[in-house]
C-alpha atoms as a PDB file:
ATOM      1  CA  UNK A   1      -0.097  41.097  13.390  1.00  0.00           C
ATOM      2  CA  UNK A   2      -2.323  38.480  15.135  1.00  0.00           C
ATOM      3  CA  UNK A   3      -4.785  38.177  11.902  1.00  0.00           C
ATOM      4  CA  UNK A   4      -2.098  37.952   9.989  1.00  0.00           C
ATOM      5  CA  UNK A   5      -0.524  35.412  11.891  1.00  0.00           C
ATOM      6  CA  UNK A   6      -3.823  33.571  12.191  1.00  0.00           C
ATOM      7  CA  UNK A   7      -4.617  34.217   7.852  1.00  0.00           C
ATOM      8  CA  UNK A   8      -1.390  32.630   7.618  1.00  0.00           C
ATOM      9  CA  UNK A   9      -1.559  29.831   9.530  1.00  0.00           C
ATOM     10  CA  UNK A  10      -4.922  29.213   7.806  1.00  0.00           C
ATOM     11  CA  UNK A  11      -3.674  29.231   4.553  1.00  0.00           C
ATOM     12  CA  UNK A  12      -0.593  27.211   5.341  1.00  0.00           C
ATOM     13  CA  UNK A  13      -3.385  24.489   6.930  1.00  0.00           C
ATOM     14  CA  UNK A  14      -5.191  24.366   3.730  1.00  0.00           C
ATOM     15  CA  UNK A  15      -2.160  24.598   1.029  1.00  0.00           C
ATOM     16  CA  UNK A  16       0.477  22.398   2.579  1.00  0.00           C
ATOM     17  CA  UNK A  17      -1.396  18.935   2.796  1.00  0.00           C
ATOM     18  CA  UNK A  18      -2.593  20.050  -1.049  1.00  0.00           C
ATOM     19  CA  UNK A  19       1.066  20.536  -1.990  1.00  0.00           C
ATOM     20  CA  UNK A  20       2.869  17.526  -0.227  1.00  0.00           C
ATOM     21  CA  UNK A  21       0.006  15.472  -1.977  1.00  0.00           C
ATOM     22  CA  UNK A  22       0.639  16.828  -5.408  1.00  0.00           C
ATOM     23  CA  UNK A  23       4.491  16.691  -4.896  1.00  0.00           C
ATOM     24  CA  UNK A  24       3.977  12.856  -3.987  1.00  0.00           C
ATOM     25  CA  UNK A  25       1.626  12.047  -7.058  1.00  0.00           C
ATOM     26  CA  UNK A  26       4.811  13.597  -8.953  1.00  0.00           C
ATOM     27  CA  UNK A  27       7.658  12.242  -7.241  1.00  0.00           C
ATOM     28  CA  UNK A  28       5.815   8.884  -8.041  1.00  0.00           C
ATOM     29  CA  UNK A  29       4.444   9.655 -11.476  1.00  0.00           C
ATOM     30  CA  UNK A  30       8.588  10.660 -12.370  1.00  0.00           C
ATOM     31  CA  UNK A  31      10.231   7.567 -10.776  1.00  0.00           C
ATOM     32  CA  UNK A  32       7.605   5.114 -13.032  1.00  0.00           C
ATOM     33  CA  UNK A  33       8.691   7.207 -16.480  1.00  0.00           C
ATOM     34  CA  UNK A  34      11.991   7.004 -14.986  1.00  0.00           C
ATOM     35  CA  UNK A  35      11.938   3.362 -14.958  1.00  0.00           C
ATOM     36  CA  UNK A  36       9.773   2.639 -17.969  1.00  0.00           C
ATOM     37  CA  UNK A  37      10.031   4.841 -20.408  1.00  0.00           C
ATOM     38  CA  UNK A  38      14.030   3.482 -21.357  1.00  0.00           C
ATOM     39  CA  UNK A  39      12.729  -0.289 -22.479  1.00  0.00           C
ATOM     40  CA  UNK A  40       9.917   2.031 -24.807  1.00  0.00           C
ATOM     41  CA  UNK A  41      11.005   1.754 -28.371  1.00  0.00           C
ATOM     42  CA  UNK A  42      11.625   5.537 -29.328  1.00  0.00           C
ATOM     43  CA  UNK A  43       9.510   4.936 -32.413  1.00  0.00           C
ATOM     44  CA  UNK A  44       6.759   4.578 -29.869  1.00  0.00           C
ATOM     45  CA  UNK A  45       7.725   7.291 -27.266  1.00  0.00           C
ATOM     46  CA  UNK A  46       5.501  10.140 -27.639  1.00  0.00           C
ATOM     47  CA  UNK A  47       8.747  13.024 -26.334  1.00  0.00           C
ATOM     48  CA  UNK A  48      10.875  11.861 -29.641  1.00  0.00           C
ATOM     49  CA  UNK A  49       7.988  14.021 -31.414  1.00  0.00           C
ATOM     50  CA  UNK A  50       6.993  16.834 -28.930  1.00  0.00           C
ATOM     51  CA  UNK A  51       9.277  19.383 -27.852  1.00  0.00           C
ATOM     52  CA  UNK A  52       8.110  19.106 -24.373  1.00  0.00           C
ATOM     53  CA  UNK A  53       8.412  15.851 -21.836  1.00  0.00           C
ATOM     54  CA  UNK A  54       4.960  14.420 -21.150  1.00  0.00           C
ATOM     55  CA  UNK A  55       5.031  13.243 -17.386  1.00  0.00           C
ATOM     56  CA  UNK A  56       2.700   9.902 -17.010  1.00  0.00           C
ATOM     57  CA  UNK A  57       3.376   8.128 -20.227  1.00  0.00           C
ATOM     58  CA  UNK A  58       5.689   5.722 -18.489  1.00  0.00           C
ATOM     59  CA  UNK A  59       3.149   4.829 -15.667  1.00  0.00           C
ATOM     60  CA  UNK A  60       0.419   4.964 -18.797  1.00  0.00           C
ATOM     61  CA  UNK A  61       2.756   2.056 -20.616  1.00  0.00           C
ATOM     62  CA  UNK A  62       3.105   0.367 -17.035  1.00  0.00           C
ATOM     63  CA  UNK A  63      -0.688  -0.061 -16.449  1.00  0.00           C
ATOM     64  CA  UNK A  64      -1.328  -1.390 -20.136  1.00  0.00           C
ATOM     65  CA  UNK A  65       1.964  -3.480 -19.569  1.00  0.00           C
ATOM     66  CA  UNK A  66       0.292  -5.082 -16.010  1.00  0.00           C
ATOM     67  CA  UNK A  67      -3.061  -5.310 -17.141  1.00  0.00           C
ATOM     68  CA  UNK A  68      -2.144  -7.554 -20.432  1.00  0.00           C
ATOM     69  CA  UNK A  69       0.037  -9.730 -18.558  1.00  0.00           C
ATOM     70  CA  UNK A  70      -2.573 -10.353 -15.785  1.00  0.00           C
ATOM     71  CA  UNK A  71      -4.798 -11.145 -18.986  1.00  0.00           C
ATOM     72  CA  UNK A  72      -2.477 -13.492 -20.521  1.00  0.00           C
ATOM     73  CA  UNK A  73      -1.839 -15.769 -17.378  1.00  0.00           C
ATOM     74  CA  UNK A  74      -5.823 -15.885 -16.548  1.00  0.00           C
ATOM     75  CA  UNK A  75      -5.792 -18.598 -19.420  1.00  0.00           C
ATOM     76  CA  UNK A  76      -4.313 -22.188 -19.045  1.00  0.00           C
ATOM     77  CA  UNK A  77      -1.308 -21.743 -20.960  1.00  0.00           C
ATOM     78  CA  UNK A  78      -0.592 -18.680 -19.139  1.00  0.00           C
ATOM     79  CA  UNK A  79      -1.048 -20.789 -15.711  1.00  0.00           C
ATOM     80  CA  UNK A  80       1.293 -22.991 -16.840  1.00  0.00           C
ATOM     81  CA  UNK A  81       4.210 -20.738 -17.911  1.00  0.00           C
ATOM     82  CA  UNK A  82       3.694 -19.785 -14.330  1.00  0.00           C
ATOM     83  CA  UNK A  83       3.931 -22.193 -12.911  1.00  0.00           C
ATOM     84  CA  UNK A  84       6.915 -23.521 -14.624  1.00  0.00           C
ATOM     85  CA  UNK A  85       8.672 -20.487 -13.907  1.00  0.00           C
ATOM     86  CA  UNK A  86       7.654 -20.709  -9.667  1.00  0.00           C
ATOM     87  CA  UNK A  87       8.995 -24.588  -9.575  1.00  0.00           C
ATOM     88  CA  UNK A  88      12.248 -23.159 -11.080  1.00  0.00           C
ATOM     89  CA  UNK A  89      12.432 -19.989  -8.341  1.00  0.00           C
ATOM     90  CA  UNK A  90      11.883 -23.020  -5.860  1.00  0.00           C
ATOM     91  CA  UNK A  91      14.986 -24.020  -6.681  1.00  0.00           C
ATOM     92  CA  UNK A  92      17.116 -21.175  -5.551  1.00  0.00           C
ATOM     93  CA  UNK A  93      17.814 -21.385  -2.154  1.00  0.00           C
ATOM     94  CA  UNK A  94      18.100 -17.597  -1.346  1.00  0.00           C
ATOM     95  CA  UNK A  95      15.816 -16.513  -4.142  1.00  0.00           C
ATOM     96  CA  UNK A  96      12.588 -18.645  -3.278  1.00  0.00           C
ATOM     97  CA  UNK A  97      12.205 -17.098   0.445  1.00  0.00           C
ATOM     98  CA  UNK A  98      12.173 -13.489  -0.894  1.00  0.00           C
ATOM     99  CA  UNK A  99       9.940 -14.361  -3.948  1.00  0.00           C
ATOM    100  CA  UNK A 100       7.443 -16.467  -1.904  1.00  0.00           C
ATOM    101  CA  UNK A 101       7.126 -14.077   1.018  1.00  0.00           C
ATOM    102  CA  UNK A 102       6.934 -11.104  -1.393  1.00  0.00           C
ATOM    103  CA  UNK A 103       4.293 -12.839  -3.114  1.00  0.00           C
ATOM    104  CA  UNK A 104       1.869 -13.858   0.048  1.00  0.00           C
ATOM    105  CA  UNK A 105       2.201 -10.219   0.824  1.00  0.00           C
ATOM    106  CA  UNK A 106       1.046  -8.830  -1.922  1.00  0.00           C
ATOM    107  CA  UNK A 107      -2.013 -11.442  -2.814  1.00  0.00           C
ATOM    108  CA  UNK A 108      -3.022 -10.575   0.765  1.00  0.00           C
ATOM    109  CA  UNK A 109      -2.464  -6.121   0.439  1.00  0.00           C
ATOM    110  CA  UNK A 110      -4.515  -6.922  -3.116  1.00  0.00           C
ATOM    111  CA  UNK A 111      -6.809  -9.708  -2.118  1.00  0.00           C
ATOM    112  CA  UNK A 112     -10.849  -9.264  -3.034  1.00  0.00           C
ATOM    113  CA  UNK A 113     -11.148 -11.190  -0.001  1.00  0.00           C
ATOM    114  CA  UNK A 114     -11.384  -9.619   3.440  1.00  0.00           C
ATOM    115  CA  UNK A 115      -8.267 -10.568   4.423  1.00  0.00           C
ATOM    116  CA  UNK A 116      -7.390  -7.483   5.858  1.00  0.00           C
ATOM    117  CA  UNK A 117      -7.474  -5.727   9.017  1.00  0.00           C
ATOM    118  CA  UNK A 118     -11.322  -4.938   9.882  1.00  0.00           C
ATOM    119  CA  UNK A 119     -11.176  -3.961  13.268  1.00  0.00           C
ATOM    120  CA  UNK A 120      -9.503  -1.282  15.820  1.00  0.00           C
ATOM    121  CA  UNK A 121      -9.509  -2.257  19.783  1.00  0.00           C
ATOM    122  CA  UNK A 122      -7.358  -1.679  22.563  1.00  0.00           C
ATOM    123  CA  UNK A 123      -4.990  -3.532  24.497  1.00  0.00           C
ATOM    124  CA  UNK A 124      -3.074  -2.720  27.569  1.00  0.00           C
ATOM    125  CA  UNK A 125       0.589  -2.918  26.788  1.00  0.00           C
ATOM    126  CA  UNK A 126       3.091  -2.888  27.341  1.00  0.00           C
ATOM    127  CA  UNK A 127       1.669  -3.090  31.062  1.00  0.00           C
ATOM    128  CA  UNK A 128      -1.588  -2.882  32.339  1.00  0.00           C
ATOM    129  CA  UNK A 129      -3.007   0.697  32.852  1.00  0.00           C
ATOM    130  CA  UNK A 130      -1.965   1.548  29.887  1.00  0.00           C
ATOM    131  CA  UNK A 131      -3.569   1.227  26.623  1.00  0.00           C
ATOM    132  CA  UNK A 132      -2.853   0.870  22.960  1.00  0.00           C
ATOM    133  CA  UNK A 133      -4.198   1.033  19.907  1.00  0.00           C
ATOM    134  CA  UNK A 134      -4.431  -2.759  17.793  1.00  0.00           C
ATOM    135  CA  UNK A 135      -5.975  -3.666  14.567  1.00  0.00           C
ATOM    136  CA  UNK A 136      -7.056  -6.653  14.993  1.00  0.00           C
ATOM    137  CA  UNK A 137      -6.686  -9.144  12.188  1.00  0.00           C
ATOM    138  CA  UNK A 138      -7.910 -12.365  12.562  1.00  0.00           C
ATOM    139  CA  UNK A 139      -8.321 -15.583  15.068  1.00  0.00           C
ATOM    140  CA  UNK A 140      -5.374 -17.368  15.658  1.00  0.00           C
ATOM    141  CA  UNK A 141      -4.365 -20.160  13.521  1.00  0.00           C
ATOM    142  CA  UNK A 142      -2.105 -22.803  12.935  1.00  0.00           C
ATOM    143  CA  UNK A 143       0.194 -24.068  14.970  1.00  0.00           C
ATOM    144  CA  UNK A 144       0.129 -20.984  17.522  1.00  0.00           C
ATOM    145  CA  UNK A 145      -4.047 -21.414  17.682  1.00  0.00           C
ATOM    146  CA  UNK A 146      -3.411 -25.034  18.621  1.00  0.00           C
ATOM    147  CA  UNK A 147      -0.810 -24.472  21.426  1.00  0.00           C
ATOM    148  CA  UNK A 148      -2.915 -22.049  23.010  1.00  0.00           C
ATOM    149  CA  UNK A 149      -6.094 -24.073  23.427  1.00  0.00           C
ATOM    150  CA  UNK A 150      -4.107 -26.757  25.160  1.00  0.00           C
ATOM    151  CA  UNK A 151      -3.730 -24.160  27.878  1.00  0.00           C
ATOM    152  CA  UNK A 152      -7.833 -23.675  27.617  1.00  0.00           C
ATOM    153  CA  UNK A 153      -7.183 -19.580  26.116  1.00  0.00           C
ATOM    154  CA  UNK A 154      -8.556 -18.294  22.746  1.00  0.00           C
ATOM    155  CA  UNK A 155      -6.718 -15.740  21.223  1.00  0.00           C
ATOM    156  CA  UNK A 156      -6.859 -13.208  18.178  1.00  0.00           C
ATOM    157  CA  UNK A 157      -3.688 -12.028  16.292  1.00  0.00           C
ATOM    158  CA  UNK A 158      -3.693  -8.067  16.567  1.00  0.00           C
ATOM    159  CA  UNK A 159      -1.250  -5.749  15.092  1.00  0.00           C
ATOM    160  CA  UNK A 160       0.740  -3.068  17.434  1.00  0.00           C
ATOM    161  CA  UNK A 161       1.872  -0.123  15.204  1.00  0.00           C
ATOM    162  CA  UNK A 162       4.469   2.060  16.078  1.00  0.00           C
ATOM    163  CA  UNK A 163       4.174   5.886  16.087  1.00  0.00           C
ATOM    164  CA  UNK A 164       4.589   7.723  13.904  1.00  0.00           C
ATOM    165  CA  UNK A 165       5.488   5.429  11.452  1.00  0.00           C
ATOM    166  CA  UNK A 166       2.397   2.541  11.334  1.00  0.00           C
ATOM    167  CA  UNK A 167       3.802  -0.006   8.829  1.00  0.00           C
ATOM    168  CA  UNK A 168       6.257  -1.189  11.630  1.00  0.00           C
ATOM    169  CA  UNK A 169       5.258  -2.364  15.180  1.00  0.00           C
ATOM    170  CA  UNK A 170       4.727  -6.055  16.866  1.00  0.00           C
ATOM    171  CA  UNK A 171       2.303  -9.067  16.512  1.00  0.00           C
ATOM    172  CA  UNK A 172       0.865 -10.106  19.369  1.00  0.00           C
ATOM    173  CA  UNK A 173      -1.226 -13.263  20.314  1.00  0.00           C
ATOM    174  CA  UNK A 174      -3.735 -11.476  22.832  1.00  0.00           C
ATOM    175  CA  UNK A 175      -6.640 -13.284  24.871  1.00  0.00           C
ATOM    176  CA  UNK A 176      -9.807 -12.285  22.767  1.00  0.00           C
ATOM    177  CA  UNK A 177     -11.516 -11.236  26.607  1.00  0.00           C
ATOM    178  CA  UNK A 178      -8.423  -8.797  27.046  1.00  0.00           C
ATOM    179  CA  UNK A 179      -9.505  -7.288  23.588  1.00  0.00           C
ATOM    180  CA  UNK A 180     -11.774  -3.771  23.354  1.00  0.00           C
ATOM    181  CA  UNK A 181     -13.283  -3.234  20.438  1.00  0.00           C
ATOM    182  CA  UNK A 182     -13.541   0.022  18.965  1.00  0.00           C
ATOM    183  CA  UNK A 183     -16.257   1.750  16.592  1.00  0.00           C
ATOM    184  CA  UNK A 184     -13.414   3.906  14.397  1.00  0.00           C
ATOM    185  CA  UNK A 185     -12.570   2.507  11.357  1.00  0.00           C
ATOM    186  CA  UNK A 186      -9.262   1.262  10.252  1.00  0.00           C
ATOM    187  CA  UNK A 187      -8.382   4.722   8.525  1.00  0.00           C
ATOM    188  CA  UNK A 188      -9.563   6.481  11.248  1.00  0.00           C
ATOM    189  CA  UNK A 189      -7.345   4.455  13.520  1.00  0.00           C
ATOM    190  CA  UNK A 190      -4.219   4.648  11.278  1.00  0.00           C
ATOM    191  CA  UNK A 191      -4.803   8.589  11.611  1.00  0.00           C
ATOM    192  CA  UNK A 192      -5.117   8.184  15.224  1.00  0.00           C
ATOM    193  CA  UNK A 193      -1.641   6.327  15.357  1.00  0.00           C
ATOM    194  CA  UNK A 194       0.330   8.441  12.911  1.00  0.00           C
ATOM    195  CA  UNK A 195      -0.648  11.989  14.242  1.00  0.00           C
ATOM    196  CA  UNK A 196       0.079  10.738  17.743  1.00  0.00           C
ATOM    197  CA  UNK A 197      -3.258  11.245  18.952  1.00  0.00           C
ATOM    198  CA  UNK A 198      -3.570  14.623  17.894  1.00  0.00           C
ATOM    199  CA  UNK A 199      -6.289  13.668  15.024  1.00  0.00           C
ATOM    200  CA  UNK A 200      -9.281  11.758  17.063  1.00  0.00           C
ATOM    201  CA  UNK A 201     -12.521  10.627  15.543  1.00  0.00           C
ATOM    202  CA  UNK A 202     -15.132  12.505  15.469  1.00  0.00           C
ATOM    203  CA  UNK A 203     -18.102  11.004  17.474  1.00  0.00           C
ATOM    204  CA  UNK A 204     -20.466  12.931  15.444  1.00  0.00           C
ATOM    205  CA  UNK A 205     -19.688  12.412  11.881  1.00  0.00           C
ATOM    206  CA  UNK A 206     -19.833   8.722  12.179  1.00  0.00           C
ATOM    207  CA  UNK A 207     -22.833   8.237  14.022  1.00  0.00           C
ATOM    208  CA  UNK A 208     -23.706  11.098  10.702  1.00  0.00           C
ATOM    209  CA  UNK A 209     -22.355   8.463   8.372  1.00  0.00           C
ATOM    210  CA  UNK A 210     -23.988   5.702  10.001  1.00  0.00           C
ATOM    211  CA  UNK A 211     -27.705   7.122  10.185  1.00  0.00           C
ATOM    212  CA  UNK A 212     -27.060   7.878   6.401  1.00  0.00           C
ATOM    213  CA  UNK A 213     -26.115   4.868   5.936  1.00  0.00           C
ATOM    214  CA  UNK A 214     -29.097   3.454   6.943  1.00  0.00           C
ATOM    215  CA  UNK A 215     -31.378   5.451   5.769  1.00  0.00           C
ATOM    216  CA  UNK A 216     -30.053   4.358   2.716  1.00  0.00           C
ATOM    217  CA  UNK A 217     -30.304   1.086   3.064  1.00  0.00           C
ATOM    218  CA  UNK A 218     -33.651   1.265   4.091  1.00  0.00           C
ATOM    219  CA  UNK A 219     -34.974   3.271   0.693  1.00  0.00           C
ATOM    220  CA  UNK A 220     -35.609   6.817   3.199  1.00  0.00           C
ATOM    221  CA  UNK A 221     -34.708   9.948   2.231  1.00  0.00           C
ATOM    222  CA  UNK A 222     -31.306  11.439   3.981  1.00  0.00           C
ATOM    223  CA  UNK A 223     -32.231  15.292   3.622  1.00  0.00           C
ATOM    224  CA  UNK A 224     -31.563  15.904   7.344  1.00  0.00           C
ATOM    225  CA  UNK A 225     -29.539  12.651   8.975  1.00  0.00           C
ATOM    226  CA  UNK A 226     -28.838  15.419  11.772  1.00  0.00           C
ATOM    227  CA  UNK A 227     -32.645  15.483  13.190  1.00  0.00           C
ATOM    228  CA  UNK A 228     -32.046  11.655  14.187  1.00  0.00           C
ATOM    229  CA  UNK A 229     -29.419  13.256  17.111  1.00  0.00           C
ATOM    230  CA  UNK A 230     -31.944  15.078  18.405  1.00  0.00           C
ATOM    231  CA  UNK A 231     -34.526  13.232  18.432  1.00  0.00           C
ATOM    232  CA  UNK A 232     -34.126  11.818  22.042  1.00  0.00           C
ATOM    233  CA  UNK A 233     -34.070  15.364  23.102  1.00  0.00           C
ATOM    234  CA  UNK A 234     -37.290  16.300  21.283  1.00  0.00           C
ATOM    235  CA  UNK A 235     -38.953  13.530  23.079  1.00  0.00           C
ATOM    236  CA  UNK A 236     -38.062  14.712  26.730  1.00  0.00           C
ATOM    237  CA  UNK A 237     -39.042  18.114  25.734  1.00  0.00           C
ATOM    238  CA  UNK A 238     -42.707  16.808  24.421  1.00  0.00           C
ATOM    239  CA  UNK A 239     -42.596  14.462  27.781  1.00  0.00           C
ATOM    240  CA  UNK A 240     -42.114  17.844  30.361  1.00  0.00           C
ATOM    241  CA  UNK A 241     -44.048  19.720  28.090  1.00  0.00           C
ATOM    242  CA  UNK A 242     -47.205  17.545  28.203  1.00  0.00           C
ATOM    243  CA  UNK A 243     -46.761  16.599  24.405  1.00  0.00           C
ATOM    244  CA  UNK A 244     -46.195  19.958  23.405  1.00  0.00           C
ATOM    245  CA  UNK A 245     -42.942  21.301  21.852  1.00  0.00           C
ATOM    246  CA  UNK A 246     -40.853  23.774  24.125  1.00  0.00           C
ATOM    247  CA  UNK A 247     -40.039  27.055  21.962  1.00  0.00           C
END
């Protein structure tokens, strides 16, 4: 009974992330044909021909749909129309706030431009002993960045997520000395925060990644980035040893 608890639990590890994926990629993959596919002329809608429903065609049509309109208002004319149409959302009192801050959100989610979270520190809050995890997004600015250097303190706007959920939590206007900067990446960090700690980084596949990573860089082979861990070790050995390697 223990192996088969144990082959159970083992499967269950490897097949339920694999299913709650797929089911999402569905889920999302139906509610875009759900939405699309009615404005689709029928003439043009591949299930008035096939006996059988063909999941993806609406997300299909929504891709082509995005991509030629981003096309068409890359050009001058397009600008314009756009521009037309923002100056008359301006006008709308309730509609303008929700467009504009909608908008700003999404040019900075889909920027090129780094204007995302880089970084993961520390902070102590929400008292000091104990520690949280940040992602720190920028230096201040504006108005907040200039209040703050009256009083002689420079500052970096971090990001407090909440567990387990990590698209809600608190900005905060920290001293950049009170700040600890952390190796993990920003995935690695939003892992961190949503399992509650259970999922940590692992010390060893980064500094992996990283010696890789160079070695890359630097046109050397990467048969065996693991020797480069050992290699302080070797040296001690060869030290004691007189030079010679320790079997």
């Amino acid at each position: 009974m223990s192996r088969l608890r144990t082959y159970f639990l083992t499967g269950f590890i490897i097949t339920a992330p694999l299913a709650i994926t797929i089911y999402l990629i569905w889920t999302f993959i139906e509610w875009v044909d759900s939405w699309v596919i009615p404005y689709i002329p029928a003439v043009y809608n591949p299930d008035t021909y096939l006996p059988v429903h063909i999941p993806g065609f609406g997300l299909l049509a929504a891709i082509i749909t995005i991509t030629i309109v981003g096309f068409l208002t890359a050009n001058f004319i397009g600008k314009s129309i756009v521009s037309w149409g923002e100056e008359i959302l301006n006008r709308m009192p309730v509609v303008r706030n929700l467009y504009s801050g909608l908008k700003q959100i999404f040019e900075t989610v889909l920027s090129d431009q780094s204007a995302s979270f880089q970084e993961v520190g520390l902070v102590e809050y929400p008292r000091n002993g104990l520690w949280a995890v940040v992602f720190i997004a920028t230096e201040t600015r504006g108005e907040v960045d200039k209040t703050l250097k009256d009083r002689k303190v420079k500052t970096v706007s971090v990001f407090l997520p909440t567990t387990p959920n990590p698209t809600s939590g608190f900005l905060l206007f920290v001293p950049e000395k009170d700040v600890i900067r952390l190796k993990m990446t920003v995935e690695e960090g939003a892992k961190l925060v949503i399992s509650a700690g259970l999922v940590a980084p692992d010390e060893n596949q980064r500094r992996l990644k990283e010696l890789a990573d160079q070695a890359r860089k630097n046109g050397q082979p990467t048969e065996n980035p693991l020797k480069a861990l050992f290699l302080p070790h070797e040296e001690n050995i060869r030290k004691k040893d007189g030079g010679k390697r320790r079997k």
